[in-house]
Protein backbone atom coordinates (compact mmCIF):
# COMPACT_ATOMS: atom_id res chain seq x y z
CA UNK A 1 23.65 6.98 2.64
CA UNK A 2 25.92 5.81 4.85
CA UNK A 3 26.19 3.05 7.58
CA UNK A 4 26.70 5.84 10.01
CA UNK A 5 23.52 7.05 9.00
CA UNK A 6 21.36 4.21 10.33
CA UNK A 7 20.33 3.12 13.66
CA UNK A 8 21.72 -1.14 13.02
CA UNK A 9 20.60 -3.90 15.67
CA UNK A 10 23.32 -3.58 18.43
CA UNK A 11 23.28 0.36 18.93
CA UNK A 12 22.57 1.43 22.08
CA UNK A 13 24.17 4.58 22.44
CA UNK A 14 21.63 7.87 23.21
CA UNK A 15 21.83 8.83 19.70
CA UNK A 16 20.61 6.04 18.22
CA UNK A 17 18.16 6.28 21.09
CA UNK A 18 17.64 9.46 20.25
CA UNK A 19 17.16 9.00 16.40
CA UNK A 20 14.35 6.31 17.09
CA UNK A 21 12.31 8.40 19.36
CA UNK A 22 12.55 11.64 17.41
CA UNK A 23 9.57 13.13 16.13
CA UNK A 24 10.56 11.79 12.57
CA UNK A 25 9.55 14.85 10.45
CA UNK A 26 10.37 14.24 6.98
CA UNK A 27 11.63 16.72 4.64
CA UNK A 28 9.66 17.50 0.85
CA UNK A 29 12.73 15.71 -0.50
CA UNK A 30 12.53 12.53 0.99
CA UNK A 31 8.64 12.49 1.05
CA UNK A 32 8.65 13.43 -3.12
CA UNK A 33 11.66 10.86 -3.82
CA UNK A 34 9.96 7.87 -1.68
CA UNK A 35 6.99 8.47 -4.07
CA UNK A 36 8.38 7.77 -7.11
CA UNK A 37 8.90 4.46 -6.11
CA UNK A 38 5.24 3.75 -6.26
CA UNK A 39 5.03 6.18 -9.51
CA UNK A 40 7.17 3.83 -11.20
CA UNK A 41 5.65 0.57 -9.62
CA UNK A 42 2.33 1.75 -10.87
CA UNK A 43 3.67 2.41 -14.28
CA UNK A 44 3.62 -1.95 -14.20
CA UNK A 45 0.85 -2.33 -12.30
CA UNK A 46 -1.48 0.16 -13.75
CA UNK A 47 -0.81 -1.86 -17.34
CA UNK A 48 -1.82 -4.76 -15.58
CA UNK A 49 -4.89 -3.67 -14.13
CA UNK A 50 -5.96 -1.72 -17.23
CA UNK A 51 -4.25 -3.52 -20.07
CA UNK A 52 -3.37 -7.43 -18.85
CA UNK A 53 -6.36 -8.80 -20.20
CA UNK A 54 -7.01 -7.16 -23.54
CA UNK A 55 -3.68 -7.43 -24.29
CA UNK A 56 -3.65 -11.38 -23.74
CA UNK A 57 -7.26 -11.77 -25.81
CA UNK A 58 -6.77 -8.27 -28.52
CA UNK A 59 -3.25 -8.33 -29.02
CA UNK A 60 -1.28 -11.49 -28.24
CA UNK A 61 -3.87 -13.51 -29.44
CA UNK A 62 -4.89 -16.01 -26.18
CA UNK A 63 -8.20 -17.18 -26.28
CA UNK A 64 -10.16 -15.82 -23.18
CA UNK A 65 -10.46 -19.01 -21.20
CA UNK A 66 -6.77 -19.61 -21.73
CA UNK A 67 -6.26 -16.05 -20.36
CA UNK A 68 -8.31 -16.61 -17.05
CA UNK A 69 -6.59 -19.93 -16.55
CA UNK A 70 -3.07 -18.36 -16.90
CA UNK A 71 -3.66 -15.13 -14.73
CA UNK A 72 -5.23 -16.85 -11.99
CA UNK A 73 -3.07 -19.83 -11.45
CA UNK A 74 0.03 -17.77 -12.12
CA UNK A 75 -0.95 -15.19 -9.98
CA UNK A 76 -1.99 -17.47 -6.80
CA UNK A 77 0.87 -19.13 -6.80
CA UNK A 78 2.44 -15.98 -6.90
CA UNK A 79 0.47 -14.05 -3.88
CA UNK A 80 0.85 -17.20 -1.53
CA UNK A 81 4.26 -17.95 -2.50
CA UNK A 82 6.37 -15.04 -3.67
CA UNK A 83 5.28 -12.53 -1.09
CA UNK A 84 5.53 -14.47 2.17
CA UNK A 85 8.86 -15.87 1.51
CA UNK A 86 9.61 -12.00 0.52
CA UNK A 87 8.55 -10.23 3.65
CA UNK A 88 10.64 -13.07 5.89
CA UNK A 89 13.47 -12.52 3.79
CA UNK A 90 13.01 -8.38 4.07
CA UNK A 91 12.06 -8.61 7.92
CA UNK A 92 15.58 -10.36 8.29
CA UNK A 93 17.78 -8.28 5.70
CA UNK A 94 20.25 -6.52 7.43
CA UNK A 95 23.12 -4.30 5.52
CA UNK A 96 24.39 -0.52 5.85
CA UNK A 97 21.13 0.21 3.59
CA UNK A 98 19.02 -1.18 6.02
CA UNK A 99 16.28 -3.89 5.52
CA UNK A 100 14.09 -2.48 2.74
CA UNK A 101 15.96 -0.31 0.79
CA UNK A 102 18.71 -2.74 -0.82
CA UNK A 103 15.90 -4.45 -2.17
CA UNK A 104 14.21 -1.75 -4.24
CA UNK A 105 18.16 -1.10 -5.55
CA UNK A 106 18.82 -4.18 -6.52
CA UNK A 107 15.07 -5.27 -8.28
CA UNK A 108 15.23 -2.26 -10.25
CA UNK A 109 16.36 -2.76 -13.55
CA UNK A 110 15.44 -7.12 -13.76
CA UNK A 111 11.90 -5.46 -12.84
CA UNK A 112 11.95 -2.92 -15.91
CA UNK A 113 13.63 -5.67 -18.10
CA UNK A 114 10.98 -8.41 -17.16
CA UNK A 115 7.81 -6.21 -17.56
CA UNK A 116 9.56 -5.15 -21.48
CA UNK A 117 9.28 -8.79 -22.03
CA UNK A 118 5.90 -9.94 -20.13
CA UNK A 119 4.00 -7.31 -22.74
CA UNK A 120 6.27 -8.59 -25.76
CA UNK A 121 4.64 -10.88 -28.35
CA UNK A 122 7.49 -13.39 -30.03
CA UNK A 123 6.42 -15.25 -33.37
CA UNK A 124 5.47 -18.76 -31.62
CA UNK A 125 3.02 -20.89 -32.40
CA UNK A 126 0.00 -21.06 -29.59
CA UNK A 127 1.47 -23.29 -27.81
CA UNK A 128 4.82 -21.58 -27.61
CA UNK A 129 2.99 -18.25 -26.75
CA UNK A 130 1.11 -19.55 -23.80
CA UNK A 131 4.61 -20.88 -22.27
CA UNK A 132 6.52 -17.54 -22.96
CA UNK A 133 3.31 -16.09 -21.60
CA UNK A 134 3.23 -18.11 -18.27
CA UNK A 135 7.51 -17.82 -17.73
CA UNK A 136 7.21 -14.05 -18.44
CA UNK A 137 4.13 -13.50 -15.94
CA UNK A 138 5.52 -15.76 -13.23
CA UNK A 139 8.80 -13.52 -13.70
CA UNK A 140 7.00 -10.26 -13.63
CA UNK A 141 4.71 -11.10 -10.14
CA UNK A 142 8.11 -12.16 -8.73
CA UNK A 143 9.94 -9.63 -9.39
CA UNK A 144 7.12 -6.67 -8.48
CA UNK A 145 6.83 -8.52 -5.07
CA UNK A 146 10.32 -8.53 -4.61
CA UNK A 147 10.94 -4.61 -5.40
CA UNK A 148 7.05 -3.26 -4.11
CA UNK A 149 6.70 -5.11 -1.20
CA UNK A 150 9.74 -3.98 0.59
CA UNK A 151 9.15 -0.74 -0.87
CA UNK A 152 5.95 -1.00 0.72
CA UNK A 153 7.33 -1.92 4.37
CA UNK A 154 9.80 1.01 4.26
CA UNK A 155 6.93 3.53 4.63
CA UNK A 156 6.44 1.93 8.30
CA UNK A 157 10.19 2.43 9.46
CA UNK A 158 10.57 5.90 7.25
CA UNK A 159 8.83 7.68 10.53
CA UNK A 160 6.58 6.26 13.92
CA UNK A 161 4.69 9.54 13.54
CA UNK A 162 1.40 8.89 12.37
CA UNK A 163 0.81 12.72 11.24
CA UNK A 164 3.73 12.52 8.80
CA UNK A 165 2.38 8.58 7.46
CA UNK A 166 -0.64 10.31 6.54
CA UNK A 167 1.49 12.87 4.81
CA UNK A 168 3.70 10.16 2.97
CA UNK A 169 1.46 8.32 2.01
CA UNK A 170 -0.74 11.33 0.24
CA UNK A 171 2.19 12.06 -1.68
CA UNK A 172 2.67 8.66 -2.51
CA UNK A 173 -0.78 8.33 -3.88
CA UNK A 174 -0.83 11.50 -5.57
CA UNK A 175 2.01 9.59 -7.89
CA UNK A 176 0.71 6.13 -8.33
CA UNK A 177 -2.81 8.59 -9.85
CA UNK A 178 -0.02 10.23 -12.37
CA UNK A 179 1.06 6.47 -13.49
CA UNK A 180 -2.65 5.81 -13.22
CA UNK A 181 -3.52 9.28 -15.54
CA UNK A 182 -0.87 8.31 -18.37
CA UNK A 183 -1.75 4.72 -18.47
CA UNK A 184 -5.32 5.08 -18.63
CA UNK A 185 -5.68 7.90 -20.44
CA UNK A 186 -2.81 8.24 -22.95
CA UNK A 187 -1.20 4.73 -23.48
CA UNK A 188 -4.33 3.39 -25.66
CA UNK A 189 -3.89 5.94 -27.85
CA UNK A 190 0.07 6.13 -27.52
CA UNK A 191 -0.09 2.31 -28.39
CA UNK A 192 -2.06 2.93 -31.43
CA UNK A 193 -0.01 5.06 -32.87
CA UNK A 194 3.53 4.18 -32.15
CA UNK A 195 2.60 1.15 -33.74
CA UNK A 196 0.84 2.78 -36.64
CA UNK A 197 -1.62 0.56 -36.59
CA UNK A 198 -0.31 -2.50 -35.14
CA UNK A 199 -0.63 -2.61 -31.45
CA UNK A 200 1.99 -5.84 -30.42
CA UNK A 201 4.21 -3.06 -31.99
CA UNK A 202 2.91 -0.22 -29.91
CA UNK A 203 3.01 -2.15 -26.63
CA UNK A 204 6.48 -2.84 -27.03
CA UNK A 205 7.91 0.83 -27.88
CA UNK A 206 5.90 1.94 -25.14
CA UNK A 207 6.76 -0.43 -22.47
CA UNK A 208 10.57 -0.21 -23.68
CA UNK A 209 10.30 3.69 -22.51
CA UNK A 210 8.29 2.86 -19.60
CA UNK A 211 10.97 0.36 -18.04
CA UNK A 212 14.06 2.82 -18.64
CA UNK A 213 11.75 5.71 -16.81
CA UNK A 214 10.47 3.21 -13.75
CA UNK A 215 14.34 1.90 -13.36
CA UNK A 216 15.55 5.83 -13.22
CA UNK A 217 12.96 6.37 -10.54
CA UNK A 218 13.69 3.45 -8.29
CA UNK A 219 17.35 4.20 -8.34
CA UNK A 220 15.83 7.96 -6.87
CA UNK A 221 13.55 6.16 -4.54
CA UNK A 222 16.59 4.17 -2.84
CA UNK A 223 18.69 7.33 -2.55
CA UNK A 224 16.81 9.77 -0.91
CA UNK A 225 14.96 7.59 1.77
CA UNK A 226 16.00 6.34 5.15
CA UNK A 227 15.08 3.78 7.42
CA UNK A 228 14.47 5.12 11.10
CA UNK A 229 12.34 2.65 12.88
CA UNK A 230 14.53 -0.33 14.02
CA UNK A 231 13.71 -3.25 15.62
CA UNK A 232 14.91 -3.26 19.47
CA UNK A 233 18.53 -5.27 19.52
CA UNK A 234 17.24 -8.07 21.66
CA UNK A 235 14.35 -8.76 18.95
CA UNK A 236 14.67 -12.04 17.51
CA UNK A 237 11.46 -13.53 16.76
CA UNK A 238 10.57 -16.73 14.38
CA UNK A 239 8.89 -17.11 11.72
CA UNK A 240 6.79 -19.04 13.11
CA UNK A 241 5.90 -16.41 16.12
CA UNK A 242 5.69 -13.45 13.35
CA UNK A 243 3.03 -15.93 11.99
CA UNK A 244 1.26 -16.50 14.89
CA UNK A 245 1.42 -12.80 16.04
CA UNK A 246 -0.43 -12.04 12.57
CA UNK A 247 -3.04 -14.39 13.37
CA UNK A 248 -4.21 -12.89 16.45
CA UNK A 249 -4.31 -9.48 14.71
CA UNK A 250 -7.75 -8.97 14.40
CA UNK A 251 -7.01 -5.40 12.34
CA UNK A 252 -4.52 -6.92 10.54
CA UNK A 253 -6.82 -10.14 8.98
CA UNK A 254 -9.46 -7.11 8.60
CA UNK A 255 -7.16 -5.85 6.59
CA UNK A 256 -6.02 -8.35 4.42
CA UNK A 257 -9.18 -9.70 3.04
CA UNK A 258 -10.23 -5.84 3.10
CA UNK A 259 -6.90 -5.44 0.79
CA UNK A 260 -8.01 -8.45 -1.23
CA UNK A 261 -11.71 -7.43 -1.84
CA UNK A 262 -10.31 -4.00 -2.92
CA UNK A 263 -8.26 -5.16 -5.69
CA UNK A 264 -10.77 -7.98 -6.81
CA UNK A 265 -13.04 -4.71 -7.95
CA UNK A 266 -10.39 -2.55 -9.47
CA UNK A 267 -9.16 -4.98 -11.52
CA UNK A 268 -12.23 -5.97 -12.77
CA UNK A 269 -13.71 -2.60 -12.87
CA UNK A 270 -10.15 -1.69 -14.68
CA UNK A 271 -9.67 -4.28 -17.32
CA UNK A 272 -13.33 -4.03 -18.31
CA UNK A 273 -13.80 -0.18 -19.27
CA UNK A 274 -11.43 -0.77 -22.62
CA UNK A 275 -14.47 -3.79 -23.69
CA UNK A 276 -17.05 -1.51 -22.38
CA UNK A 277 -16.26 1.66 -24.63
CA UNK A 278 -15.24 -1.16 -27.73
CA UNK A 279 -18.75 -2.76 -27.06
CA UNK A 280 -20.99 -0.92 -25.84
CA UNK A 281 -21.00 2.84 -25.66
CA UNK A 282 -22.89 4.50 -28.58
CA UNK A 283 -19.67 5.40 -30.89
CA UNK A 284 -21.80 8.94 -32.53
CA UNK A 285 -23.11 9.74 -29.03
CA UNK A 286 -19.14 9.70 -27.57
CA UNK A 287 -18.34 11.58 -30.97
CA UNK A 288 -20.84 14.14 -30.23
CA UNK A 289 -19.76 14.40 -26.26
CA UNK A 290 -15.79 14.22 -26.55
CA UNK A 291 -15.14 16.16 -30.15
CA UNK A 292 -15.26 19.71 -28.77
CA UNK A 293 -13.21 18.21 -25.55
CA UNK A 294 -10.68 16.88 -28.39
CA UNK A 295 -11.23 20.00 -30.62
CA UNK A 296 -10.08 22.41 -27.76
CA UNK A 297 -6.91 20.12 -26.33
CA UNK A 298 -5.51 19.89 -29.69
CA UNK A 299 -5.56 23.87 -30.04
CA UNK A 300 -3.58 24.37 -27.08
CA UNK A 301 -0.89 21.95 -28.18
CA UNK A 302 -2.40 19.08 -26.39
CA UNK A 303 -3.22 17.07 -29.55
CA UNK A 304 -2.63 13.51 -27.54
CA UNK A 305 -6.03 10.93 -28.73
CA UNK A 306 -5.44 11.25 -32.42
CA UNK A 307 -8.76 10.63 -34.56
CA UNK A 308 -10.34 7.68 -32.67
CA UNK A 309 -13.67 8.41 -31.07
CA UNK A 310 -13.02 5.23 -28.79
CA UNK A 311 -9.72 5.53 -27.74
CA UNK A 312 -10.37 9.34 -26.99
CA UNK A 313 -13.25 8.87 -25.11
CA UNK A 314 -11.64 5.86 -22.88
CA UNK A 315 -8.21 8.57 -22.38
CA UNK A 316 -11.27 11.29 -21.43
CA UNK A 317 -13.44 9.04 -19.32
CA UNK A 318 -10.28 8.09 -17.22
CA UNK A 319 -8.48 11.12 -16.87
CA UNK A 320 -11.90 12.74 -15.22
CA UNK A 321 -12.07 9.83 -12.77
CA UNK A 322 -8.09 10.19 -11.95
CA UNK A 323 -8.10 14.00 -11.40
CA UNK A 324 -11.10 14.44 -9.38
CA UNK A 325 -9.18 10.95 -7.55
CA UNK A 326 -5.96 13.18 -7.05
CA UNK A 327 -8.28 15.85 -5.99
CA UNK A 328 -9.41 13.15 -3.17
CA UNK A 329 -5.99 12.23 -2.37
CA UNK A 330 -4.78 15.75 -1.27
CA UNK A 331 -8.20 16.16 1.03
CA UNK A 332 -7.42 12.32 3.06
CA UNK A 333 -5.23 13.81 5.10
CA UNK A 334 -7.17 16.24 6.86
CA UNK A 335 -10.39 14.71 7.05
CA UNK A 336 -7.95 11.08 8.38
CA UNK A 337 -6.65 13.22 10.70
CA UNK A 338 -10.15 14.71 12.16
CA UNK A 339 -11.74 11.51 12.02
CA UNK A 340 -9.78 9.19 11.60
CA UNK A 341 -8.59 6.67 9.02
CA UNK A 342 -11.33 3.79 9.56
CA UNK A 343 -14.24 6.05 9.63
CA UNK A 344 -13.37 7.97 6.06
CA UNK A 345 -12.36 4.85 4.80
CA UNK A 346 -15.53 2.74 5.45
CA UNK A 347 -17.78 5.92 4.82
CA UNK A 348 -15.99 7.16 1.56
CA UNK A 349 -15.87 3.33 -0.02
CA UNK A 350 -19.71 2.99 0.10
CA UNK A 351 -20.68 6.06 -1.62
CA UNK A 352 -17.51 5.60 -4.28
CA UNK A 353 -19.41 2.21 -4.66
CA UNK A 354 -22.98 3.94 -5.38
CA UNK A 355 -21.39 5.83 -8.22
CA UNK A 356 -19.91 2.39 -10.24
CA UNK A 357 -23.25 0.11 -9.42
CA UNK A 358 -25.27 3.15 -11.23
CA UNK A 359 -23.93 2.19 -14.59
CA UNK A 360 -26.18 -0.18 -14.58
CA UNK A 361 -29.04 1.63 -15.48
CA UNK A 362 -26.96 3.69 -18.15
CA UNK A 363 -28.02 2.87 -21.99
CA UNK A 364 -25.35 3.14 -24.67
CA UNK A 365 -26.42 7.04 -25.36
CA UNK A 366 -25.80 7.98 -21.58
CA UNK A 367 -22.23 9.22 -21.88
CA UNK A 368 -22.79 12.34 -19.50
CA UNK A 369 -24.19 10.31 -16.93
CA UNK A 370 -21.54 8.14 -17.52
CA UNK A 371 -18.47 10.68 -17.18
CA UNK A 372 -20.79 12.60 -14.46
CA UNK A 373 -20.71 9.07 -12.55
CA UNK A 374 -17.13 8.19 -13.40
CA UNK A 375 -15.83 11.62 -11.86
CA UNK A 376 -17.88 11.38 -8.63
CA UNK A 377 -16.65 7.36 -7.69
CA UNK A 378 -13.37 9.27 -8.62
CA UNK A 379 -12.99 12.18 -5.52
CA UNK A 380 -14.89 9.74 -3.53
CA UNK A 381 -12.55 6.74 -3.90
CA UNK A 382 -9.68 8.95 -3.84
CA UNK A 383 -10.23 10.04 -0.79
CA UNK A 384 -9.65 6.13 0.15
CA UNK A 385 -7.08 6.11 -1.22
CA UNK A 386 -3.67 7.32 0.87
CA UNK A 387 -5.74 5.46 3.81
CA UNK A 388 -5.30 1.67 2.92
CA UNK A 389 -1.43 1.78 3.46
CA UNK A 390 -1.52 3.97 6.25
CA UNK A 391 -3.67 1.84 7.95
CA UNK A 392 -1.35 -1.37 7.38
CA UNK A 393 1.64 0.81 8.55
CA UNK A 394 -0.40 1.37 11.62
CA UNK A 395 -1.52 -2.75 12.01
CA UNK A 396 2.47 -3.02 11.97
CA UNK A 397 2.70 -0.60 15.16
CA UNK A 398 -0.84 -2.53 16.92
CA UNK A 399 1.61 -5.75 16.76
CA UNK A 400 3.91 -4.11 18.16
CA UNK A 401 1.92 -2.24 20.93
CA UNK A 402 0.20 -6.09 21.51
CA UNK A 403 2.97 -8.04 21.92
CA UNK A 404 6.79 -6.32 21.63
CA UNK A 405 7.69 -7.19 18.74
CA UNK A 406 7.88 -5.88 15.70
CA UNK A 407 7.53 -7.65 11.92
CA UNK A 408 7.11 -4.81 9.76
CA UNK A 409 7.38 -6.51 6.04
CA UNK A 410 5.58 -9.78 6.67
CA UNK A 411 2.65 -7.48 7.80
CA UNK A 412 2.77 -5.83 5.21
CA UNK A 413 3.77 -8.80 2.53
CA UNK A 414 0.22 -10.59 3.82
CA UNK A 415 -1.40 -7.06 2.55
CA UNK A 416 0.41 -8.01 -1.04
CA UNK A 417 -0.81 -11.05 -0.69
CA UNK A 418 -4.36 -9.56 -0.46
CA UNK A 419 -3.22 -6.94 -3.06
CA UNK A 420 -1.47 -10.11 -5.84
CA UNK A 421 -4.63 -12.36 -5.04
CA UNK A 422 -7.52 -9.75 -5.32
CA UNK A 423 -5.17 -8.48 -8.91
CA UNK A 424 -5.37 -12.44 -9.89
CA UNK A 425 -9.02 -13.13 -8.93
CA UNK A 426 -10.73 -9.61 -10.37
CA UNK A 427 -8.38 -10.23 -13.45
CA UNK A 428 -9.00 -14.41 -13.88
CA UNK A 429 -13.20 -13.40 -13.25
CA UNK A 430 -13.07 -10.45 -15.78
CA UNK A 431 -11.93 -13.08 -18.44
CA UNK A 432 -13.94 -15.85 -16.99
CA UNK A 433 -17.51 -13.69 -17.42
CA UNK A 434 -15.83 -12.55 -20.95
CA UNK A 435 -16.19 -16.44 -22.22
CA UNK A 436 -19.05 -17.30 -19.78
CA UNK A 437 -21.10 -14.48 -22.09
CA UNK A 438 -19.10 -15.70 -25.63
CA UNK A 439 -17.16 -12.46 -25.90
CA UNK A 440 -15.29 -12.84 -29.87
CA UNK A 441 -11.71 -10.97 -29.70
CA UNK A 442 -11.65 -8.17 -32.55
CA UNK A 443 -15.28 -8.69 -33.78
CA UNK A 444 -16.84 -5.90 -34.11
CA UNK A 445 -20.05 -7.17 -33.45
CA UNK A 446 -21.09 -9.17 -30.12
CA UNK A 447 -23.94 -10.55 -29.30
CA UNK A 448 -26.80 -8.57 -27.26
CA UNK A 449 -26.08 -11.45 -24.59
CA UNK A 450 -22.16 -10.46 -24.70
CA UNK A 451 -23.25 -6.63 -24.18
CA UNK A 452 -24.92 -7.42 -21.12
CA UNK A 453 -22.27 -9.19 -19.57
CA UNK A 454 -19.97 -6.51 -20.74
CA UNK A 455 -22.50 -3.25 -18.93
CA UNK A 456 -22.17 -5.55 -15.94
CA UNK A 457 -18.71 -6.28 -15.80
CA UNK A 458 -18.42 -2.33 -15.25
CA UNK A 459 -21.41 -2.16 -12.59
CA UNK A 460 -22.97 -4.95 -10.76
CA UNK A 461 -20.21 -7.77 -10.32
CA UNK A 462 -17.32 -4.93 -8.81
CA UNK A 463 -19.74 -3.33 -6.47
CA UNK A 464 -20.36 -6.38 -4.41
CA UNK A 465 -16.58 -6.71 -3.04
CA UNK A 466 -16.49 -3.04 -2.53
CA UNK A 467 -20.10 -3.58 -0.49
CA UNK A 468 -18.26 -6.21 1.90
CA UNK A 469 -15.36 -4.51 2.40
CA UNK A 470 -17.26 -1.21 3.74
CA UNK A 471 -19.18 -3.40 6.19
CA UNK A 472 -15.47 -4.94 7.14
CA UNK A 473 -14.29 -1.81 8.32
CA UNK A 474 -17.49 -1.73 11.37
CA UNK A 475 -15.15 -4.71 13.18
CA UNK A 476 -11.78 -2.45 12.32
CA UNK A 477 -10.83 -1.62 15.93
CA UNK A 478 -8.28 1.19 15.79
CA UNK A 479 -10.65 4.26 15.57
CA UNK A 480 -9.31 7.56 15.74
CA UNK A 481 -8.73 7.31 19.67
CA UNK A 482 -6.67 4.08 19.68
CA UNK A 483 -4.25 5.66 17.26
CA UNK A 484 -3.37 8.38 19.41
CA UNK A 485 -3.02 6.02 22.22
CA UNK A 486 -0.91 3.65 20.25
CA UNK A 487 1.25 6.31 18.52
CA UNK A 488 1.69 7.60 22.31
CA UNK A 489 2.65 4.19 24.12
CA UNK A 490 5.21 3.41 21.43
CA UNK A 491 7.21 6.44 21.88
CA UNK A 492 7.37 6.04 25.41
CA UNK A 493 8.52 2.43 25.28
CA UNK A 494 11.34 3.15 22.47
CA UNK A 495 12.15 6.72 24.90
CA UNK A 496 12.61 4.02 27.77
C-alpha cells in the first residue's frame, strides 16, 4: 500500500474528504485477508484458553497452586499494563501504513517465535522452570497485546459503515471458530501423537508449525487491509482527555466489564473440558457413543483421533459445539441488523448460558445429553459472537458522536484489558478450584470430592459471569435506533 493510498492528518483536499465519507464498502478480499489476522491470533489464544493450564499441571510439571499464582499475576500485570500503554502508543502511530497496521507487520514473527517458546519445556530444575515459565508468559501477553490489539482497532477505521462492521466482523469470527475447531478438536490428539507418546514433545512440533502458519497470515492480514477512518487534522487530544472521555462512556464501561465477565467463563469453561473428559465422563459410555462417529471418519480418509476414547471424544465434543458456533456466526448478521446488536446479544447469552449450567445435572453415562447440550450453547453463543467487537467498534463512534473526538485503540485496548484480565482470572480460578478440591496431575484416580469440583468447573462456577453480563446489557444504551442515528450524524459531520 502506498502513502498515496491513505487519508494522513493534514489532508484536506476533497478526495481525502471524499475517501472518509464514502460509503466504505469493502471488497471479499480485504474482508477474507483482515480475518486471518484473528485466525492466526486465535491459533495462540485458543491454546491458551484450552491448553494453558493442563499444559502447566500435565505436561510441564507446575504444581496447580504454582500455576494459578503465575497466570494470574502475570496476566494482571499484563491487562493493566501492556494494553493501555499499547492503545496510546497505536492511537498516536502515524506512518504511510497508517496507525494500526505497522504494528501487526512488525509483531508478527517475535509473536510466533515467543508463543514456540512459552509452550516449550527446557530441562530445569523447578525452580528454573517456573522462571522460564513466568519470562516466557510475560513475553507472550506482551507481545499478543502488541500485534491483537491494534489489529483489533483497525476494524473501527477499515469502514464507518455499520452494515459492512457487521459483515467484517462475521467473517472475522467465522476464522477465529476454524483456529477454535483445530485447536480443540485436533491438537489433543495431534499432540499425542507427534510426540508418540510424550506430549512436551508433541506441544513443541505442533506449536513450531503453528507459529510459521500464524506469521504467514499476519504478513496477509497487513497487506490487504486499509485504514479509512482518520482522525480530523485539528485532533489532538491527551491522554489524559482520551481517559477521561472513556470514563464518561457509559456503553463503553458496559462494555468492558461485559468483555471481562465474558472471558472469565470461557476460559474456565475452556481449560476445564480436557479434566472433565480425563475425570469424569464414563470412558465405555464415550466408547460406545463416539466409536461409530470414529469408525465412519476414518473410512472416508478422515482418520484424525487415533485410538483414544478420551482424546476422540474431547476432538468430537468440541468440534459439535464449534460448527453449530460457525453456524451462529453466519446468522448474527441478519438478525444484528433487524434487531439490533444489544438485543441479540443480551437475549442469545442467557439461553447459551442455560445450555452450560445444565451439565450439572449430567452423570458420567450422560454423553448424549452432554454433546446434545454442548451443540445447542454452541449456535446460541455463536450467534454472540461477531457482536462483542462490533459493538466496541461502535462505543469508538458514541465517543466520537459525544464529544469530537476520536480514540479508536485505547477504546478498544480497555476491551483487551477486559479480554487479558477475564483470560487471567477464569484461567488463575480454574487452577485455584483444581487445588481447592486436591486435583493430583496424571493420577488416574481422583477423589469423589475432586470429581465434583471438576462437573462444576464445567457448569455452575462459568454460568454466573455469563448471568451478569446478560443483565449488563439492560443499561447498554445504543439500541438498534441510536445506531442508525449515530452512524447518520457522523457522516454528516466528516461530509461537512
Amino acid at each position: 500500500m502506498s502513502a498515496d493510498e491513505l487519508i494522513l492528518p493534514g489532508e484536506t483536499d476533497a478526495a481525502s474528504v471524499a475517501k472518509q465519507t464514502s460509503p466504505h464498502k469493502l471488497s471479499v478480499l480485504e474482508k477474507v485477508g483482515y480475518s486471518l489476522g484473528d485466525l492466526a491470533a486465535n491459533l495462540v489464544f485458543q491454546t491458551l484458553v484450552t491448553y494453558l493450564a493442563y499444559f502447566y499441571t500435565d505436561i510441564y510439571g507446575l504444581k496447580p497452586e504454582h500455576a494459578s499464582i503465575l497466570i494470574l499475576t502475570v496476566g494482571l500485570i499484563a491487562a493493566f499494563g501492556f494494553n493501555p500503554i499499547i492503545g496510546a502508543l497505536a492511537d498516536r502511530t502515524i506512518s504511510r501504513w497508517g496507525k494500526f497496521r505497522p504494528w501487526i507487520l512488525f509483531t508478527a514473527i517475535p509473536l510466533g517465535v515467543v508463543a514456540l517458546l512459552a509452550f516449550s519445556t527446557p530441562h530445569f530444575s523447578y525452580e528454573g522452570k517456573v522462571i522460564y515459565a513466568v519470562i516466557t508468559y510475560s513475553l507472550l501477553l506482551l507481545l499478543y497485546a502488541a500485534n491483537n490489539l491494534p489489529y483489533s482497532a483497525l476494524s473501527g477505521v477499515i469502514t464507518g459503515d455499520m452494515g459492512e462492521r457487521n459483515s467484517l466482523s462475521s467473517y472475522r469470527f467465522v476464522a477465529v471458530m476454524f483456529a477454535q475447531f483445530f485447536v480443540q478438536v485436533f491438537m489433543l490428539a495431534i499432540i499425542e501423537s507427534a510426540g508418540h507418546g510424550d506430549k512436551s514433545q508433541g506441544i513443541e512440533k505442533v506449536m513450531t508449525w503453528l507459529a510459521i502458519i500464524g506469521i504467514i497470515m499476519l504478513l496477509i492480514t497487513f497487506l490487504t487491509t486499509k485504514e479509512r477512518i482518520i482522525p480530523k487534522p485539528e485532533q489532538h487530544s491527551t491522554l489524559k482527555e482520551d481517559l477521561k472521555d472513556l470514563l464518561k462512556n457509559r456503553p463503553w464501561i458496559i462494555m468492558l466489564v461485559l468483555t471481562l465477565l465474558v472471558f472469565i467463563t470461557l476460559a474456565m469453561k475452556g481449560g476445564s473440558y480436557v479434566y472433565y473428559f480425563n475425570n469424569y465422563v464414563d470412558k465405555q459410555s464415550l466408547t460406545t457413543f463416539v466409536s461409530p462417529i470414529v469408525h465412519f471418519l476414518s473410512n472416508i480418509g478422515l482418520n484424525f483421533f487415533g485410538e483414544d476414547p478420551v482424546s476422540a471424544g474431547f476432538g468430537l465434543f468440541n468440534a459439535g459445539g464449534i460448527i453449530f458456533m460457525i453456524v451462529g456466526i453466519t446468522l448474527s448478521k441478519k438478525f444484528a441488523d433487524k434487531y439490533g446488536k444489544r438485543d441479540v446479544f443480551g437475549i442469545c447469552l442467557f439461553i447459551s448460558t442455560l445450555f452450560v449450567f445444565a451439565f450439572i445435572f449430567y452423570s458420567p453415562q450422560s454423553v448424549r445429553l452432554m454433546f446434545a447440550s454442548q451443540i445447542l450453547h454452541g449456535f446460541f453463543y455463536g450467534l454472540t459472537i461477531p457482536l462483542l467487537w462490533a459493538m466496541i467498534a461502535d462505543v469508538a463512534d458514541y465517543s466520537e458522536w459525544k464529544n469530537n473526538r476520536r480514540a479508536t485503540a485505547i477504546i478498544f485496548s480497555a476491551m483487551m484489558v477486559g479480554l487479558k484480565a477475564g483470560l487471567t482470572l477464569g484461567s488463575s480460578i480454574l487452577t485455584w478450584i483444581l487445588g481447592l478440591y486436591h486435583y493430583v496431575p496424571n493420577s488416574t484416580t481422583q477423589s469423589p470430592e475432586t470429581i465434583q469440583g471438576v462437573k462444576m468447573l464445567v457448569s455452575v462456577y462459568p454460568s454466573i459471569p455469563f448471568l451478569i453480563g446478560a443483565a449488563l446489557l439492560f443499561f447498554y444504551v445504543i439500541n438498534k435506533k441510536m445506531e442508525v442515528k449515530i452512524e447518520h450524524d457522523l457522516k454528516q459531520k466528516r461530509t461537512a
